[in-house]
Protein backbone atom coordinates (compact mmCIF):
# COMPACT_ATOMS: atom_id res chain seq x y z
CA UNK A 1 62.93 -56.37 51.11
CA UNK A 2 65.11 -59.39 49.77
CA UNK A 3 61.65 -61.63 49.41
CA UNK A 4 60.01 -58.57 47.38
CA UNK A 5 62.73 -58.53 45.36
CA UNK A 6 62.86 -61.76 44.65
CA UNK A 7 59.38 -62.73 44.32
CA UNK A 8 59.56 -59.82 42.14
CA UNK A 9 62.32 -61.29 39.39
CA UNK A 10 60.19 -64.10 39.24
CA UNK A 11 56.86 -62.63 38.48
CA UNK A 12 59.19 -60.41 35.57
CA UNK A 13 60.15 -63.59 34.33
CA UNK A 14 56.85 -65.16 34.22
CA UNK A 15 55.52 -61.89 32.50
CA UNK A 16 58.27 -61.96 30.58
CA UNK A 17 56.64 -65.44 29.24
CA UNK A 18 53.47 -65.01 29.29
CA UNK A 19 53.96 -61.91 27.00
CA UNK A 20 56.21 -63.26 24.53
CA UNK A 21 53.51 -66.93 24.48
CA UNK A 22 50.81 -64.36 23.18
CA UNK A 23 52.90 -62.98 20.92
CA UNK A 24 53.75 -66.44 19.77
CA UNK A 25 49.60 -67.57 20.40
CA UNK A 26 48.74 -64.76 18.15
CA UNK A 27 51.44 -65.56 15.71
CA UNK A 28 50.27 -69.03 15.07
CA UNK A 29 46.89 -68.15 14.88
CA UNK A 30 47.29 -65.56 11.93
CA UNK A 31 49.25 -67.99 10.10
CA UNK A 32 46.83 -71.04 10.06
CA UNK A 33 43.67 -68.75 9.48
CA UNK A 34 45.85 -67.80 6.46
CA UNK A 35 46.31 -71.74 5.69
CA UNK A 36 42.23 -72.40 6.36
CA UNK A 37 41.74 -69.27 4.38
CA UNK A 38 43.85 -70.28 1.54
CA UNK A 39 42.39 -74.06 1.33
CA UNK A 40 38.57 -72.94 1.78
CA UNK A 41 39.28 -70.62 -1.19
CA UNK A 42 40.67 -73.63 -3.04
CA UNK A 43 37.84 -75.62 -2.00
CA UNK A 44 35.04 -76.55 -5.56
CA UNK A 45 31.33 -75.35 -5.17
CA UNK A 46 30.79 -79.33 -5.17
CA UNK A 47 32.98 -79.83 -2.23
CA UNK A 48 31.24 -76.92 -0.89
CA UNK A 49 28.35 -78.69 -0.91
CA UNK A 50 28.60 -81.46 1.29
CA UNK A 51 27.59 -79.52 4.51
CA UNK A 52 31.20 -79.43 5.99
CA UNK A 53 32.20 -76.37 5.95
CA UNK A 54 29.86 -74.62 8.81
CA UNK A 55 30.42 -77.23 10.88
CA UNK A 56 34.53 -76.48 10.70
CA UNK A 57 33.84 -73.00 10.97
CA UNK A 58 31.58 -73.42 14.57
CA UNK A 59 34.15 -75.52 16.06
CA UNK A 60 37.13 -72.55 14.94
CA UNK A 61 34.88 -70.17 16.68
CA UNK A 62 34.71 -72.25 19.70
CA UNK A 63 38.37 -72.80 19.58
CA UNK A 64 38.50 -68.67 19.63
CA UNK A 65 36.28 -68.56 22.65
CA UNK A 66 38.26 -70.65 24.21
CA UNK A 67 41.63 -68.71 23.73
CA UNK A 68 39.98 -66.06 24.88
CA UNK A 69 39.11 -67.35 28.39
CA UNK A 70 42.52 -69.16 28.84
CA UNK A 71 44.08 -65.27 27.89
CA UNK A 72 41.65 -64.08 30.46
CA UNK A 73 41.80 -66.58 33.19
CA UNK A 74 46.29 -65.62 32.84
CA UNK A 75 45.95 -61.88 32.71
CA UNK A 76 43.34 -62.79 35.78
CA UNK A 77 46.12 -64.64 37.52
CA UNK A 78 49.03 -62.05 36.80
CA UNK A 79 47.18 -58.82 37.69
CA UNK A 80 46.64 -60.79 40.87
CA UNK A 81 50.08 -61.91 41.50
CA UNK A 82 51.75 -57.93 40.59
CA UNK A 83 49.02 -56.44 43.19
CA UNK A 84 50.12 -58.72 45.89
CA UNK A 85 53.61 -58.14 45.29
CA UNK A 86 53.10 -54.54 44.96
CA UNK A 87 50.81 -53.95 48.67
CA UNK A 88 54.04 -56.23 50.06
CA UNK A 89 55.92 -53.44 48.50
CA UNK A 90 54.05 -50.81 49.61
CA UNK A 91 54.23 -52.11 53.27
CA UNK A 92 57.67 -52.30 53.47
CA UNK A 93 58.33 -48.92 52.09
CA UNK A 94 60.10 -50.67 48.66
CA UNK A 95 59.27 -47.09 46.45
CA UNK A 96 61.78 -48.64 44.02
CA UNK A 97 60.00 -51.79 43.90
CA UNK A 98 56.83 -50.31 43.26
CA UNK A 99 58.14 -48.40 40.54
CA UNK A 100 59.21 -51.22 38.86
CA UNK A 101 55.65 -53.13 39.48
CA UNK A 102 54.08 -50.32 38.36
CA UNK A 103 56.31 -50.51 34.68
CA UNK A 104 55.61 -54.56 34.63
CA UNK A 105 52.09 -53.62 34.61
CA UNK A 106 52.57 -51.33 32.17
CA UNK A 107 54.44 -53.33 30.02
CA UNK A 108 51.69 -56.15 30.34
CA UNK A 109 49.17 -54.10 29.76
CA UNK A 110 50.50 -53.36 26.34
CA UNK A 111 51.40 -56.58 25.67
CA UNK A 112 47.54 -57.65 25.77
CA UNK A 113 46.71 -54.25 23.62
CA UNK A 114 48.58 -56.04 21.10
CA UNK A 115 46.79 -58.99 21.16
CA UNK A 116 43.36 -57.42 21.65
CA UNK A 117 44.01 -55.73 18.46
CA UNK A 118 45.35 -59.02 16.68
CA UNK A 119 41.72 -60.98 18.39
CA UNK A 120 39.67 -58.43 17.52
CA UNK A 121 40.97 -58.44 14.01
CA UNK A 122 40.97 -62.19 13.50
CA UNK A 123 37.43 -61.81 15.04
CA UNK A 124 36.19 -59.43 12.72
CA UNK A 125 37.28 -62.01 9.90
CA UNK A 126 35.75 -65.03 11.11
CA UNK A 127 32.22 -62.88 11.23
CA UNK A 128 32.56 -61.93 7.45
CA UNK A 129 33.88 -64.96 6.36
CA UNK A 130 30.82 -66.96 8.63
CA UNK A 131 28.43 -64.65 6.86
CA UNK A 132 29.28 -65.53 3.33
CA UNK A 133 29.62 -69.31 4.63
CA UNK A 134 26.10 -69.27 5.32
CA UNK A 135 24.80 -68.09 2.21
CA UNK A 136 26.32 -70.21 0.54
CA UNK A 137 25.45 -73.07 2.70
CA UNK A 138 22.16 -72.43 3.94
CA UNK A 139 21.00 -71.52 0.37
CA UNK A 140 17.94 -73.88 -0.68
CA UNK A 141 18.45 -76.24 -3.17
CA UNK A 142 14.84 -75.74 -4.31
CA UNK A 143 13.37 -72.10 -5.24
CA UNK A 144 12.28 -69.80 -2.44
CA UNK A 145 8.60 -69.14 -2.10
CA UNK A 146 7.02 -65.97 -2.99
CA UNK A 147 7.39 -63.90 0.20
CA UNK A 148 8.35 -64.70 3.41
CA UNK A 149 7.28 -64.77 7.55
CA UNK A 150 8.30 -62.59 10.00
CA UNK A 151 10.05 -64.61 12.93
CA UNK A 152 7.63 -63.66 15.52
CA UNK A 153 4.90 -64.41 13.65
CA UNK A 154 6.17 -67.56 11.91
CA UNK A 155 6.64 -68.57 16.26
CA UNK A 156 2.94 -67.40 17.03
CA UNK A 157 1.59 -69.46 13.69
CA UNK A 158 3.79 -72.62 14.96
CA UNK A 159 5.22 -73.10 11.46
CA UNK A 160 8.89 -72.94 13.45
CA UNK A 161 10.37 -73.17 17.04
CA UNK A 162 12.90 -71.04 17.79
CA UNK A 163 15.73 -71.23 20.42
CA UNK A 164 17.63 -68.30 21.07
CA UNK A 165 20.45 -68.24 24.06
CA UNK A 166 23.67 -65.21 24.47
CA UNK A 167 27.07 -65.91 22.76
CA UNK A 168 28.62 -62.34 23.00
CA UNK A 169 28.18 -59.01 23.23
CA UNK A 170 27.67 -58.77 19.91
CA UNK A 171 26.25 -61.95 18.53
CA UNK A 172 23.49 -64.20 20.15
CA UNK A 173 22.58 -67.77 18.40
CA UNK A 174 19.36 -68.68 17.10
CA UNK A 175 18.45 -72.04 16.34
CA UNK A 176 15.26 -73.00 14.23
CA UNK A 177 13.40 -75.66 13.70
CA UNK A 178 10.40 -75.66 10.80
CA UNK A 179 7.20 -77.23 11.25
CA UNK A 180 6.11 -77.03 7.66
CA UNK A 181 6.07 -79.76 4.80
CA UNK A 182 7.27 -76.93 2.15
CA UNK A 183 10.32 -74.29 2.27
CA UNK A 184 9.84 -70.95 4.15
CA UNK A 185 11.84 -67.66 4.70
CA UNK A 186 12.24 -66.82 8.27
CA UNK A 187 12.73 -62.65 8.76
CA UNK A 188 14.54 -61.61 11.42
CA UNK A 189 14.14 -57.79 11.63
CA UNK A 190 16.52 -55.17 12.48
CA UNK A 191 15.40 -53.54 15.35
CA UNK A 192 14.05 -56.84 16.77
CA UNK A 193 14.72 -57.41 20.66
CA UNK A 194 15.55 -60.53 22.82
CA UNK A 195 14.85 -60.17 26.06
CA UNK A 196 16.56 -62.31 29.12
CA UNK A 197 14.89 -65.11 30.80
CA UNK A 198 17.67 -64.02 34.32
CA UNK A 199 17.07 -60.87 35.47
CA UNK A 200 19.47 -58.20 35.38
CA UNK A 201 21.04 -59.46 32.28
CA UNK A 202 21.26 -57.05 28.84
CA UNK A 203 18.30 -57.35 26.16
CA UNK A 204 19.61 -57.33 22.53
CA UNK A 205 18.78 -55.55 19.67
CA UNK A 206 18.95 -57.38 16.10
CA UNK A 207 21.58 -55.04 14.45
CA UNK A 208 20.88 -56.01 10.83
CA UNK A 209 17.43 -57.80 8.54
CA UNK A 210 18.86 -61.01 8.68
CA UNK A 211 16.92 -64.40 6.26
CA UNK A 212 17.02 -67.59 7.42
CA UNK A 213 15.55 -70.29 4.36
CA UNK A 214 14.34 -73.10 6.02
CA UNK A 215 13.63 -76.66 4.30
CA UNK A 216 10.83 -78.79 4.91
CA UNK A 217 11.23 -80.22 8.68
CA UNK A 218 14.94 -78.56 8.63
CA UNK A 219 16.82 -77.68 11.34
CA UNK A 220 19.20 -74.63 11.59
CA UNK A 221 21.25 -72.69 13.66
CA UNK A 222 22.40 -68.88 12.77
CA UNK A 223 24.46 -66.26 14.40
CA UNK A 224 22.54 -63.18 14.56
CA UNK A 225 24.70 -59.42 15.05
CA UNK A 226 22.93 -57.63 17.88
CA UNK A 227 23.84 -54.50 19.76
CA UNK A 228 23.12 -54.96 23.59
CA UNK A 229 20.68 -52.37 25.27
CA UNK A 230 20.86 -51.72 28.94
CA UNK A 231 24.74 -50.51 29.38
CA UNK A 232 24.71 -51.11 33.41
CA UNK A 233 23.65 -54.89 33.05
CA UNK A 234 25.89 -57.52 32.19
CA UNK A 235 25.47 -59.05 28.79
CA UNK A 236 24.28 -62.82 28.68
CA UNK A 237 26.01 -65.93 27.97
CA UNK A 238 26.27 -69.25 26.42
CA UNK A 239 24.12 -70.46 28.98
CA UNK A 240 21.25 -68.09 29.05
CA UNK A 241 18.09 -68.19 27.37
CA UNK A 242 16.52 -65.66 25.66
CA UNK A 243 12.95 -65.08 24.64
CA UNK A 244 11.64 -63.02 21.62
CA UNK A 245 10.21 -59.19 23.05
CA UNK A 246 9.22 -56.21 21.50
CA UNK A 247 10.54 -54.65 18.23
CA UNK A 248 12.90 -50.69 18.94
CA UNK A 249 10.70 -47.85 18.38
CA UNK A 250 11.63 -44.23 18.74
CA UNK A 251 15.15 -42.78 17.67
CA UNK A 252 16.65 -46.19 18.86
CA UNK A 253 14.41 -47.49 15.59
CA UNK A 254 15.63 -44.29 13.17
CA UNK A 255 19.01 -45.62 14.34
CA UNK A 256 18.96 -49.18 13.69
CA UNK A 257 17.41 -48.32 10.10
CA UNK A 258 20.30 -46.76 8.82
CA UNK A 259 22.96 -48.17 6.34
CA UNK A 260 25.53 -45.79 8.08
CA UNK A 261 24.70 -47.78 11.53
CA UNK A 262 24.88 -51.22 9.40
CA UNK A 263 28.64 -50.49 8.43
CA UNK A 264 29.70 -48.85 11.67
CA UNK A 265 32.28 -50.69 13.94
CA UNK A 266 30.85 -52.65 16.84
CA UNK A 267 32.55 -49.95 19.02
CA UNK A 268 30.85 -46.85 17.32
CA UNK A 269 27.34 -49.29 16.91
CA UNK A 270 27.27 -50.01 20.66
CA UNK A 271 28.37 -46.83 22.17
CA UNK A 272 25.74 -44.96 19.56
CA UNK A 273 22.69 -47.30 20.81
CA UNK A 274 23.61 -46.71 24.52
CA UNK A 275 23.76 -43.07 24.19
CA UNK A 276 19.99 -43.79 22.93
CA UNK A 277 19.01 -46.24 25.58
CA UNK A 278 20.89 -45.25 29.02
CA UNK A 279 21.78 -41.42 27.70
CA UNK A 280 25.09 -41.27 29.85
CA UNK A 281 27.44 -38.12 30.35
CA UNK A 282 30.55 -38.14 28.88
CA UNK A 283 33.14 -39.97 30.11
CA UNK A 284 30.30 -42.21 32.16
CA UNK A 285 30.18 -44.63 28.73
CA UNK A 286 30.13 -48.91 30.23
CA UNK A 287 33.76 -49.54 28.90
CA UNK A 288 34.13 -52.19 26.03
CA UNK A 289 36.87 -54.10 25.80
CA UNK A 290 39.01 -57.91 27.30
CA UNK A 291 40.94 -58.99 29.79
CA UNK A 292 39.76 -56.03 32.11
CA UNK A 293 40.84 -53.39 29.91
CA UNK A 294 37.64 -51.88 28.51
CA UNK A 295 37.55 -48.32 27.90
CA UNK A 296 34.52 -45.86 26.80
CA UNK A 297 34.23 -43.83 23.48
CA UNK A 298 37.37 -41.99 22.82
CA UNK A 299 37.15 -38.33 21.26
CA UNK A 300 37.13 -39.33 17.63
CA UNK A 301 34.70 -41.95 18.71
CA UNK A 302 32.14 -39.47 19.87
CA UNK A 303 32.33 -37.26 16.40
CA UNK A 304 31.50 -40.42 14.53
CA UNK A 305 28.63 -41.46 16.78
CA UNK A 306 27.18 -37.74 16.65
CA UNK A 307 27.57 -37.68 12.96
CA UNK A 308 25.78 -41.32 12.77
CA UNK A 309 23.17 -40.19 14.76
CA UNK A 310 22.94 -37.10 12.84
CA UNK A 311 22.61 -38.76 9.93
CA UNK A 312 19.84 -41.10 11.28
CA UNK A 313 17.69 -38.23 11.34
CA UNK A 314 18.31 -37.97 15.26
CA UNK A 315 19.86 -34.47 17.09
CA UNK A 316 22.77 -35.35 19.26
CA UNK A 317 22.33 -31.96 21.34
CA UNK A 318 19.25 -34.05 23.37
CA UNK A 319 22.36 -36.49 24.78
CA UNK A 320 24.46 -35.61 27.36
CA UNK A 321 27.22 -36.82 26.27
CA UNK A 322 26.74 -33.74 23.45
CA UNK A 323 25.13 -31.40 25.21
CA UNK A 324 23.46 -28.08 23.39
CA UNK A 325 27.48 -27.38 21.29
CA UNK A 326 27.40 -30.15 19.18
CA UNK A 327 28.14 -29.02 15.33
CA UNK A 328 27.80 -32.13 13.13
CA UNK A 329 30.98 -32.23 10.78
CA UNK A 330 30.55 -31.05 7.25
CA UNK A 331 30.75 -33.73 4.17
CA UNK A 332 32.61 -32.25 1.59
């Protein structure tokens, strides 16, 4: 009993820590992306210019993958710890101990809600401000030509190579590489598909028409905003190739078409495509989330995915997760 207890007050103290050092993580974080915010905006067109700026931007958004794993790798280590203590508990009939387990985990739980919500928002400002980085960056210095080539067909007519490999479940990284001696517009579609090169890895679905302009010779690389596809698979990585496949047809295509589906949330975007692709029951949704705390479409979730697919054109009563009483809400 004495070593549970013990063992116990130090695993609250190291909590205690780890909790208060995200706090503190997330903290610093929001102020210098309010620093880097403040001095890009201060930053000339000229200075703009000199090719910098993407290049800062990439290595911030490796920086945030990193966090992320180190905040994974300690929730990993804790959750591990607290279980151990709390079966030696268990065994040695400690109730009040396990209570008191069962509130640390609580309280670290919320702790990391707090700085999901703080990642996820600094997240959803590094993809805006990356998209507007890249139009201004990747912009031609020269006129675009009159038209412009499809990716898979710009592949199949060798006027580019393409690489595309998995950078997260909502983003996959396309590099290009142009064959031709004059400037061309790269399309890649919305509703366009990447397929795995591993088995039983997730295909992705281009979420949004996306240009790349391409100099003579140039070289380029491009996040591209995808939705993943088969909910039961795990979604690939840095290190996994990916290979161009077949465009979305169907209601998955109605769906991807939409401007509503453009400016949903990734949450409402995914959860909408897998009720098209894997059709689950309710409460049977692939959980999204970090640190091991994913969680499916909550009940306000699932009205705004029924009215998106509503919207689309598409009746949410064919779903399970709607069954035959779904009323769509209505706009005033």
């Amino acid at each position: 009993m004495n070593r549970t207890l013990i063992t116990l007050g130090a695993v609250w103290t190291i909590l205690s820590l780890a909790c208060t050092g995200f706090g503190q993580t997330s903290t610093r974080q929001n102020a210098e992306r309010a620093r880097q915010r403040a001095a890009r905006t201060r930053t000339t067109v000229s200075d703009a210019g000199d090719g910098q700026q993407p290049a800062e931007r990439t290595e911030e958004y490796r920086r945030s993958q990193q966090q992320v794993a180190e905040l994974k790798r300690a929730h990993n280590n804790l959750v591990a710890n607290l279980r151990a203590i709390r079966q030696t508990a268990i065994k040695e009939g400690a109730r009040q101990t396990v209570a008191e387990i069962n509130a640390l985990i609580d309280a670290h739980h919320k702790a990391f809600k707090k700085t999901l919500a703080d990642l996820e928002r600094q997240k959803s400002e590094l993809l805006q401000e990356n998209e507007e980085q890249q139009q201004q960056h990747t912009a031609p210095r020269e006129p675009h030509p009159d038209g412009s080539v499809d990716l898979r067909e710009a592949i199949r007519q060798r006027m580019v190579e393409a690489e595309v490999t998995g950078q997260d479940l909502d983003s996959v990284s396309i590099t290009l590489r142009s064959r031709e001696d004059k400037h061309i517009v790269v399309v890649v579609a919305a509703g366009m598909t990447f397929k795995p090169r591993t088995a039983n890895l997730q295909s992705m679905m281009v979420v949004r028409y996306e240009e790349v302009p391409l100099r003579p010779s140039e070289e380029t690389s491009r996040s591209i905003a995808v939705a993943c596809i088969d909910m039961r698979r795990k979604a690939p990585g840095k290190s996994d190739s990916l290979e161009i496949s077949t465009n979305v047809s169907g209601d998955l295509s109605k769906l991807v078409q939409t401007e509503g589906f453009r400016a949903a949330s990734f949450r409402i975007r995914q959860f909408a495509v897998w009720t098209i692709t894997d059709n689950p029951p309710l409460g049977e949704y692939t959980g999204i989330g970090m640190f091991g705390f994913g969680s499916g479409p909550d009940q306000q979730e699932m009205v705004a995915i029924g009215d998106l697919l509503f919207s689309a054109g598409i009746n949410p009563r064919k779903y399970q997760a709607f069954g035959p009483f779904y009323q769509p809400r209505r706009r005033r």
